[in-house]
N, C-alpha and C. Protein backbone atom coordinates (compact mmCIF):
# COMPACT_ATOMS: atom_id res chain seq x y z
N UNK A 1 1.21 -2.00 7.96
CA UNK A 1 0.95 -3.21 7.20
C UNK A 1 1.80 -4.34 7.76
N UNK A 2 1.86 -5.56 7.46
CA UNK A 2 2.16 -6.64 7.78
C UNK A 2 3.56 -7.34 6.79
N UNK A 3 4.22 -7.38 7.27
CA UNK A 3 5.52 -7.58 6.52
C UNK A 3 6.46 -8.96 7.20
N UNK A 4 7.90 -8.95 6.40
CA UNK A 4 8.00 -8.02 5.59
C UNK A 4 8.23 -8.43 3.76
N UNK A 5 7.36 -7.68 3.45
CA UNK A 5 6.70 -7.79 2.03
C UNK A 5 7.43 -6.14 1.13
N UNK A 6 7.47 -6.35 -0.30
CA UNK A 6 7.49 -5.01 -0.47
C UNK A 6 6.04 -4.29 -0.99
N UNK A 7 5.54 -3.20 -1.29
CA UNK A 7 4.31 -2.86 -2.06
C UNK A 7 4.76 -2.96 -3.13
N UNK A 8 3.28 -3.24 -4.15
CA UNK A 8 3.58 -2.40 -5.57
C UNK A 8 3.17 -1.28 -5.68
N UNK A 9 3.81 -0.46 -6.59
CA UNK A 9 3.25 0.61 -6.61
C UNK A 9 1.80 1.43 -6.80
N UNK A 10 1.02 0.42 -6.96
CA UNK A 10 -0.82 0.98 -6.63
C UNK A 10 -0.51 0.53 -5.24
N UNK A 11 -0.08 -0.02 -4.49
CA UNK A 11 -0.47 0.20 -3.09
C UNK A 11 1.02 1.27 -2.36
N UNK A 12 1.70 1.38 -2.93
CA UNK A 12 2.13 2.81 -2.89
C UNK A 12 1.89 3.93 -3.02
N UNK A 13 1.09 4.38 -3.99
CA UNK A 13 0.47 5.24 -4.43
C UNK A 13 -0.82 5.07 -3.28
N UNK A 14 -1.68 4.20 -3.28
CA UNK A 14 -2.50 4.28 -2.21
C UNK A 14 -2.17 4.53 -0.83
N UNK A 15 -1.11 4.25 -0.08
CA UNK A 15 -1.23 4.83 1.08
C UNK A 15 -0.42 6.38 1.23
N UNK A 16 0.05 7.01 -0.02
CA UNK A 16 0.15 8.08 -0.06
C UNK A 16 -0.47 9.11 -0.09
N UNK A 17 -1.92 8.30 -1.03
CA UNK A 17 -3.13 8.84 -1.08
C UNK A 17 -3.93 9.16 -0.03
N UNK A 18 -3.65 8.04 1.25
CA UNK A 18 -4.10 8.40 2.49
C UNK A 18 -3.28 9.56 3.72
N UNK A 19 -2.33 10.04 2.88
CA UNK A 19 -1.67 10.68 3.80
C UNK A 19 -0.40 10.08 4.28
N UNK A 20 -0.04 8.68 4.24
CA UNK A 20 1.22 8.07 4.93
C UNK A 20 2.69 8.55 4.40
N UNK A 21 3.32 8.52 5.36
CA UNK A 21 4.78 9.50 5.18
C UNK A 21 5.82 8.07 5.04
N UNK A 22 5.18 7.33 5.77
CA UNK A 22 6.11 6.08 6.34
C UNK A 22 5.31 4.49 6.27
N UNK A 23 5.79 3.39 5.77
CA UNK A 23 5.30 2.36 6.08
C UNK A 23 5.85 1.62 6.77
N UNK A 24 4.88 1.14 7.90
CA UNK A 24 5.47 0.44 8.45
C UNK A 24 5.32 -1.12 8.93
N UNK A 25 6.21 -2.16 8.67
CA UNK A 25 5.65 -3.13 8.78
C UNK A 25 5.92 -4.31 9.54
N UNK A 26 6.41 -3.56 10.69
CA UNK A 26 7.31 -5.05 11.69
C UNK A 26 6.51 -4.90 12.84
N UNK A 27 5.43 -3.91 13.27
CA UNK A 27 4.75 -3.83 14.57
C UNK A 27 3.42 -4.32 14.75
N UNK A 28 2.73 -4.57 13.77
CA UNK A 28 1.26 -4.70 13.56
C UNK A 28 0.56 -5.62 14.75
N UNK A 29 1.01 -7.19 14.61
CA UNK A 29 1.07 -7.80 15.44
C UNK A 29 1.45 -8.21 16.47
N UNK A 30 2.37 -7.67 16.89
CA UNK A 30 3.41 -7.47 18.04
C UNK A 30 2.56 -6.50 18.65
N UNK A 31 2.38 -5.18 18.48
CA UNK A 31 1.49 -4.27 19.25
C UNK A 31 0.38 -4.90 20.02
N UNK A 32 -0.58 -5.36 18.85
CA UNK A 32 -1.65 -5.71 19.62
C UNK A 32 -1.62 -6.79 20.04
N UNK A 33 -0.62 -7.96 20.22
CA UNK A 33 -0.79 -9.41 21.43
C UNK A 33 -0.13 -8.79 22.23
N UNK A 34 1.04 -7.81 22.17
CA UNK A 34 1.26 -7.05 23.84
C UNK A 34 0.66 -6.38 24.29
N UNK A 35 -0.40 -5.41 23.37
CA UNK A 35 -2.06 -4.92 24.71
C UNK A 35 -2.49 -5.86 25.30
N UNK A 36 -2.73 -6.82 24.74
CA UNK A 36 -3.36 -7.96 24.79
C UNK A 36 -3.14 -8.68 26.16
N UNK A 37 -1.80 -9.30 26.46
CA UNK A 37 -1.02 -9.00 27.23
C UNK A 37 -0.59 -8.43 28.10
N UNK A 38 -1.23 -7.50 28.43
CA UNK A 38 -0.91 -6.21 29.46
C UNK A 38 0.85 -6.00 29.28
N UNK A 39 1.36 -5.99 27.92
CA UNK A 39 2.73 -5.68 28.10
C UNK A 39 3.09 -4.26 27.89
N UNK A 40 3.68 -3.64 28.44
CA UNK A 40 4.15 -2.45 28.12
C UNK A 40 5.05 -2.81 26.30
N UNK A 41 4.30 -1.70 25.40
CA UNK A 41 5.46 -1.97 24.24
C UNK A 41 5.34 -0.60 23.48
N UNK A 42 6.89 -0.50 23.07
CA UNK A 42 7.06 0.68 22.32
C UNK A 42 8.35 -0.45 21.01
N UNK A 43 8.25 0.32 20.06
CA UNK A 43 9.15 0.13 19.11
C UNK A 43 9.66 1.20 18.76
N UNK A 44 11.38 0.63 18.13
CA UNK A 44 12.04 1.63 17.22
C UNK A 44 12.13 1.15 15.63
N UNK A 45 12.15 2.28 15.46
CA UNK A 45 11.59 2.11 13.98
C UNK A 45 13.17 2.87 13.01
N UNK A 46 12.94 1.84 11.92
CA UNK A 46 14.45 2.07 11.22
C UNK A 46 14.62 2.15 9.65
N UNK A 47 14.82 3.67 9.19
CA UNK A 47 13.97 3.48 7.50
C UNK A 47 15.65 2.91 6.93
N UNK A 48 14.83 2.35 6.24
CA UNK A 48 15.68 1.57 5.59
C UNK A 48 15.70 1.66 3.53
N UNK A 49 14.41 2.31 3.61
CA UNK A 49 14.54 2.78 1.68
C UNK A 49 13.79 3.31 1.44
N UNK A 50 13.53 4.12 0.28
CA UNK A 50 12.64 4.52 -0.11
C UNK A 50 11.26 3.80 -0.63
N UNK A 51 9.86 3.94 -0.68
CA UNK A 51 9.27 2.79 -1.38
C UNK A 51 9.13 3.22 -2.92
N UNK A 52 8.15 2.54 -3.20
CA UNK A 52 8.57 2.79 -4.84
C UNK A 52 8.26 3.37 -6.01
N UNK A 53 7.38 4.85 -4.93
CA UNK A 53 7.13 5.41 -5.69
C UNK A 53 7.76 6.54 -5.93
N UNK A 54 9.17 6.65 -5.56
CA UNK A 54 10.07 7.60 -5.49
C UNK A 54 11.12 7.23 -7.01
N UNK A 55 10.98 7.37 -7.95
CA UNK A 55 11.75 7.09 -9.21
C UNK A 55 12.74 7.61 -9.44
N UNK A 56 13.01 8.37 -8.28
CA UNK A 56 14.41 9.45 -8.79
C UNK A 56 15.59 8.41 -7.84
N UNK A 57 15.07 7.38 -7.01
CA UNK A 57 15.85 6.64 -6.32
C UNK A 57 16.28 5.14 -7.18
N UNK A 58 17.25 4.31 -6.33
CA UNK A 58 17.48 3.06 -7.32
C UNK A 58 16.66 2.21 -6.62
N UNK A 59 15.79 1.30 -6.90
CA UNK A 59 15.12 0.14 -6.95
C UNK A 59 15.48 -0.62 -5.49
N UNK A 60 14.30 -0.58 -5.02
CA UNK A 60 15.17 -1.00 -3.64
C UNK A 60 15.17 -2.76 -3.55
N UNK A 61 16.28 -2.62 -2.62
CA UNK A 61 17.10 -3.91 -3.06
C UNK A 61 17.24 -5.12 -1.91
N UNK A 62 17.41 -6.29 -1.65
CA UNK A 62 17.50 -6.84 -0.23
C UNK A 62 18.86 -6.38 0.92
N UNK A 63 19.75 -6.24 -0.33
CA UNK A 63 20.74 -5.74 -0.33
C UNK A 63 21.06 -4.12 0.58
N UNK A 64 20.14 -3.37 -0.01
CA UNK A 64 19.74 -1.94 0.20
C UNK A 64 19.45 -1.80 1.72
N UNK A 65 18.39 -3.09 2.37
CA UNK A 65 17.80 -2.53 3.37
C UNK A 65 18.69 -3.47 4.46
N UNK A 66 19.21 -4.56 4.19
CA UNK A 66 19.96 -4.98 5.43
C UNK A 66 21.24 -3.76 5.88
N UNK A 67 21.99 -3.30 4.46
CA UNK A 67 22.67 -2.53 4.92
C UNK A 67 22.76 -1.09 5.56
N UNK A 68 21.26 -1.17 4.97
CA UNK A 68 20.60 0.18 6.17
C UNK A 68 20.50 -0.07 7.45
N UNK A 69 20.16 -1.54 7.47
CA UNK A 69 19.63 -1.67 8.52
C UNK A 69 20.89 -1.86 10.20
N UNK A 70 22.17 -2.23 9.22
CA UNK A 70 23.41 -2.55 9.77
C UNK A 70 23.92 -1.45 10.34
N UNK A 71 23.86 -0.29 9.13
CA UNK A 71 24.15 0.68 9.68
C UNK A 71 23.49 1.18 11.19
N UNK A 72 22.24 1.10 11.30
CA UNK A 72 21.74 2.15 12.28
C UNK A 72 21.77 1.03 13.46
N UNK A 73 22.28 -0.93 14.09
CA UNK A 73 21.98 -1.19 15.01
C UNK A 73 22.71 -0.53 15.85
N UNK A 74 23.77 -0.25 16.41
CA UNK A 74 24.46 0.82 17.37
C UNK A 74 23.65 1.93 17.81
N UNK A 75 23.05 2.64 16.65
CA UNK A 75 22.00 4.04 17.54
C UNK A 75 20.89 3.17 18.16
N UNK A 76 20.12 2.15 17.56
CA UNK A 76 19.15 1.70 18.04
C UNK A 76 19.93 0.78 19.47
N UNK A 77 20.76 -0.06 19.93
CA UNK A 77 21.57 -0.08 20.93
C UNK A 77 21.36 0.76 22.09
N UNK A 78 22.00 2.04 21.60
CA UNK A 78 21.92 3.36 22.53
C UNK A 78 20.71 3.72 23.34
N UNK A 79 19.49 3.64 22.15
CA UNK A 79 18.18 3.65 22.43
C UNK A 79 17.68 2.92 23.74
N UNK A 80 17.84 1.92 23.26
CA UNK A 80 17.49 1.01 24.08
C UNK A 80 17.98 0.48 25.69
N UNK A 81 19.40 0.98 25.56
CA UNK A 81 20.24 1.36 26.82
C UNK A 81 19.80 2.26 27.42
N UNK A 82 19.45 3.54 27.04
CA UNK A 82 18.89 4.78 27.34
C UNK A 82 17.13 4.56 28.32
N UNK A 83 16.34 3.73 27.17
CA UNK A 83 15.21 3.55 27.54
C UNK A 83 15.23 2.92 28.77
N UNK A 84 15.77 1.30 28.90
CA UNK A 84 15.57 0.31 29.97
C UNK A 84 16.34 1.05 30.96
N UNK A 85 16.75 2.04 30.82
CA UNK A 85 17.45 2.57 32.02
C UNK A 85 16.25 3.64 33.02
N UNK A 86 15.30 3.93 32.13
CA UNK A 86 14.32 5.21 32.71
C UNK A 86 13.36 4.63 33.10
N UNK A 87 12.90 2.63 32.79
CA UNK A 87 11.67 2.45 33.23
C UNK A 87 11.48 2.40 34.93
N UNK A 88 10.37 2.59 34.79
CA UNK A 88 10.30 2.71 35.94
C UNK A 88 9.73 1.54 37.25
N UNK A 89 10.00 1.50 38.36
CA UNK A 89 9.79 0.48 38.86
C UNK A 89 8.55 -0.22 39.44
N UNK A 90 7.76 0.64 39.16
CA UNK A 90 5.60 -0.12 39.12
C UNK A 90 5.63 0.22 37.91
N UNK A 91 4.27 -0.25 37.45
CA UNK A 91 3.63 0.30 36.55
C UNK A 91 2.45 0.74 36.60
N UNK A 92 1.64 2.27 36.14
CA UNK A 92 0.45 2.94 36.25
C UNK A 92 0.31 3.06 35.47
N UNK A 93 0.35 2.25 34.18
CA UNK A 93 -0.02 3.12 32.89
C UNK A 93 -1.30 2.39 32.49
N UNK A 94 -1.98 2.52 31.36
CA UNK A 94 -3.23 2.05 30.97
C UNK A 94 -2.79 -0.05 30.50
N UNK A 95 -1.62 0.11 30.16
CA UNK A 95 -1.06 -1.12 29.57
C UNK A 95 -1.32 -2.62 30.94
N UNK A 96 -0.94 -1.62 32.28
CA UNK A 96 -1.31 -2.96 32.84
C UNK A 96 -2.56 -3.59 33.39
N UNK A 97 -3.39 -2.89 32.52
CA UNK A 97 -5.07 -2.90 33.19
C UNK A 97 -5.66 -3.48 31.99
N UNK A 98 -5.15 -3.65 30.73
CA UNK A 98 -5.77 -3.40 29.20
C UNK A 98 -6.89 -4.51 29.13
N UNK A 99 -6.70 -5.62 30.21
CA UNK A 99 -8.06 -6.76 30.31
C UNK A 99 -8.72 -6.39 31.01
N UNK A 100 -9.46 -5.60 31.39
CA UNK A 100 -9.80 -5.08 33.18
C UNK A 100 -11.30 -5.41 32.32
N UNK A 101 -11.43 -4.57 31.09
CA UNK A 101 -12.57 -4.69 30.98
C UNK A 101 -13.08 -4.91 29.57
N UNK A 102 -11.88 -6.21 29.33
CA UNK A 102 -11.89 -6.63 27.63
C UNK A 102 -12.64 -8.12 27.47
N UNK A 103 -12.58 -8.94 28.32
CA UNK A 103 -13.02 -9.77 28.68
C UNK A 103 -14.42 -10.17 28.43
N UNK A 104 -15.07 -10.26 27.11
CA UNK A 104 -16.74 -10.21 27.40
C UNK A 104 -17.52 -11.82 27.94
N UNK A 105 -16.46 -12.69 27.74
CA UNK A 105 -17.12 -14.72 28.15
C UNK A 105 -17.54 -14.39 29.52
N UNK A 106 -18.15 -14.79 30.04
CA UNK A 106 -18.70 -15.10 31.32
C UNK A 106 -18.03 -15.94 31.61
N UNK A 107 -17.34 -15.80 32.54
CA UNK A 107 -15.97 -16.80 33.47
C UNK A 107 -16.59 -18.02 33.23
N UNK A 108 -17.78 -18.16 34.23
CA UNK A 108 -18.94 -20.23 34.38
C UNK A 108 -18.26 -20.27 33.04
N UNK A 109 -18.21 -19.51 31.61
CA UNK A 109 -18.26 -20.44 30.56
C UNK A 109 -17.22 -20.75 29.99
N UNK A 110 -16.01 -20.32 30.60
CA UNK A 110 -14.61 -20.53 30.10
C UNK A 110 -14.01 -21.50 30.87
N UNK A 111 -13.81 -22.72 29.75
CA UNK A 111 -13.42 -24.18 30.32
C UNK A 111 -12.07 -24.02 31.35
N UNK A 112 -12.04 -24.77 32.67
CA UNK A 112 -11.09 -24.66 33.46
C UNK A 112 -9.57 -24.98 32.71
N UNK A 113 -9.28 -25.28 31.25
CA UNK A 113 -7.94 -25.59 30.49
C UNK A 113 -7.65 -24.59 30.19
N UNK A 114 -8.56 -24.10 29.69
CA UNK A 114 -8.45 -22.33 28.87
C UNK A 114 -8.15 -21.88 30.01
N UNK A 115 -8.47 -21.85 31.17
CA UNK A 115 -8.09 -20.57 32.48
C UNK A 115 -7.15 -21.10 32.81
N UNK A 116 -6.67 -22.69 33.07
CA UNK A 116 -5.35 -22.87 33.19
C UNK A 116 -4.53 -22.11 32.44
N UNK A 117 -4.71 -22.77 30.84
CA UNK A 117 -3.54 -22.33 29.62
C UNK A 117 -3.06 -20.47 29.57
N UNK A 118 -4.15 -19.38 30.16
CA UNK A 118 -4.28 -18.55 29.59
C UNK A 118 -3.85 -17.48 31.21
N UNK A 119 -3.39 -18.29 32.33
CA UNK A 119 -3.64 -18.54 33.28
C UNK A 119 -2.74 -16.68 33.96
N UNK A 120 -1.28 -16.73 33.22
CA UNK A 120 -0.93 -15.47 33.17
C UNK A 120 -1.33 -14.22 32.84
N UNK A 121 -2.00 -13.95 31.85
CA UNK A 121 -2.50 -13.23 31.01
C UNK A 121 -4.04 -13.35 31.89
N UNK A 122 -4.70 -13.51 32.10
CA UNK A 122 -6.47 -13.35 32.88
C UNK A 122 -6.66 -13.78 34.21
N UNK A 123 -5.26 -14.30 35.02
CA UNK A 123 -5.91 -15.16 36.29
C UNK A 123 -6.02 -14.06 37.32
N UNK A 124 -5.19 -12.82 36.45
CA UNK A 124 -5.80 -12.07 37.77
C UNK A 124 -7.41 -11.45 37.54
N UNK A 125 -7.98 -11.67 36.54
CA UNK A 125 -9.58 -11.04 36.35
C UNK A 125 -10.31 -12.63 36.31
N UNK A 126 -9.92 -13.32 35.98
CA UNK A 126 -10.60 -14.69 36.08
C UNK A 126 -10.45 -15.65 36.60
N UNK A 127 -10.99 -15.96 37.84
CA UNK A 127 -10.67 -17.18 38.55
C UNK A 127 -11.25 -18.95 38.24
């Protein structure tokens, strides 16, 4: 979901209903303008409270989740030291192709500003 917002509890109860263990709500859009993008992206993800349909817990608080969140920047740090250290130096993965064949405008019809403006992102499929 799209955050960050809290649920109420009918939409707590609803995505429990679907099976969800975890909500999550800082990637939604970020994910998909970096396919978009041909960016390579992964996130770390950092629970920070319970939601609210857990009653045996206290009421979660703004309070609650920054200091969760304080707690864990150092491991997430590590992470991330760890990661940028293993990438690797091309890329073959599906991420840097993801326009190859997303593209449905017919180039003639995409104004030469738009291929300027957009010029990173498509100039290598659209001239």
């Amino acid at each position: 979901m799209e955050g960050p917002q809290f649920s109420t509890r009918a939409e707590s109860e609803l995505y429990r209903s679907w099976g969800a263990d975890i909500i999550y709500m800082t990637g939604l859009p970020e994910a998909k303008l970096a396919r978009e993008a041909e960016i390579c992206y992964a996130t770390i993800a950092i629970v920070t409270d319970y939601d609210c349909w857990n009653e045996k817990v206290a009421s979660v608080t703004t309070e609650m989740i920054l200091e969760n969140l304080h707690k864990s920047v150092n491991t997430a740090k590590k992470i991330i030291e760890v990661a940028a250290g293993s990438l690797p130096q091309t890329r073959d993965c599906a991420c840097a192709t993801a326009l190859h064949n997303a593209i449905a405008t017919s180039p003639e019809l995409i104004p030469d500003k738009v291929k300027k403006d957009l010029h990173l992102i498509i100039g290598k499929y659209i001239k």
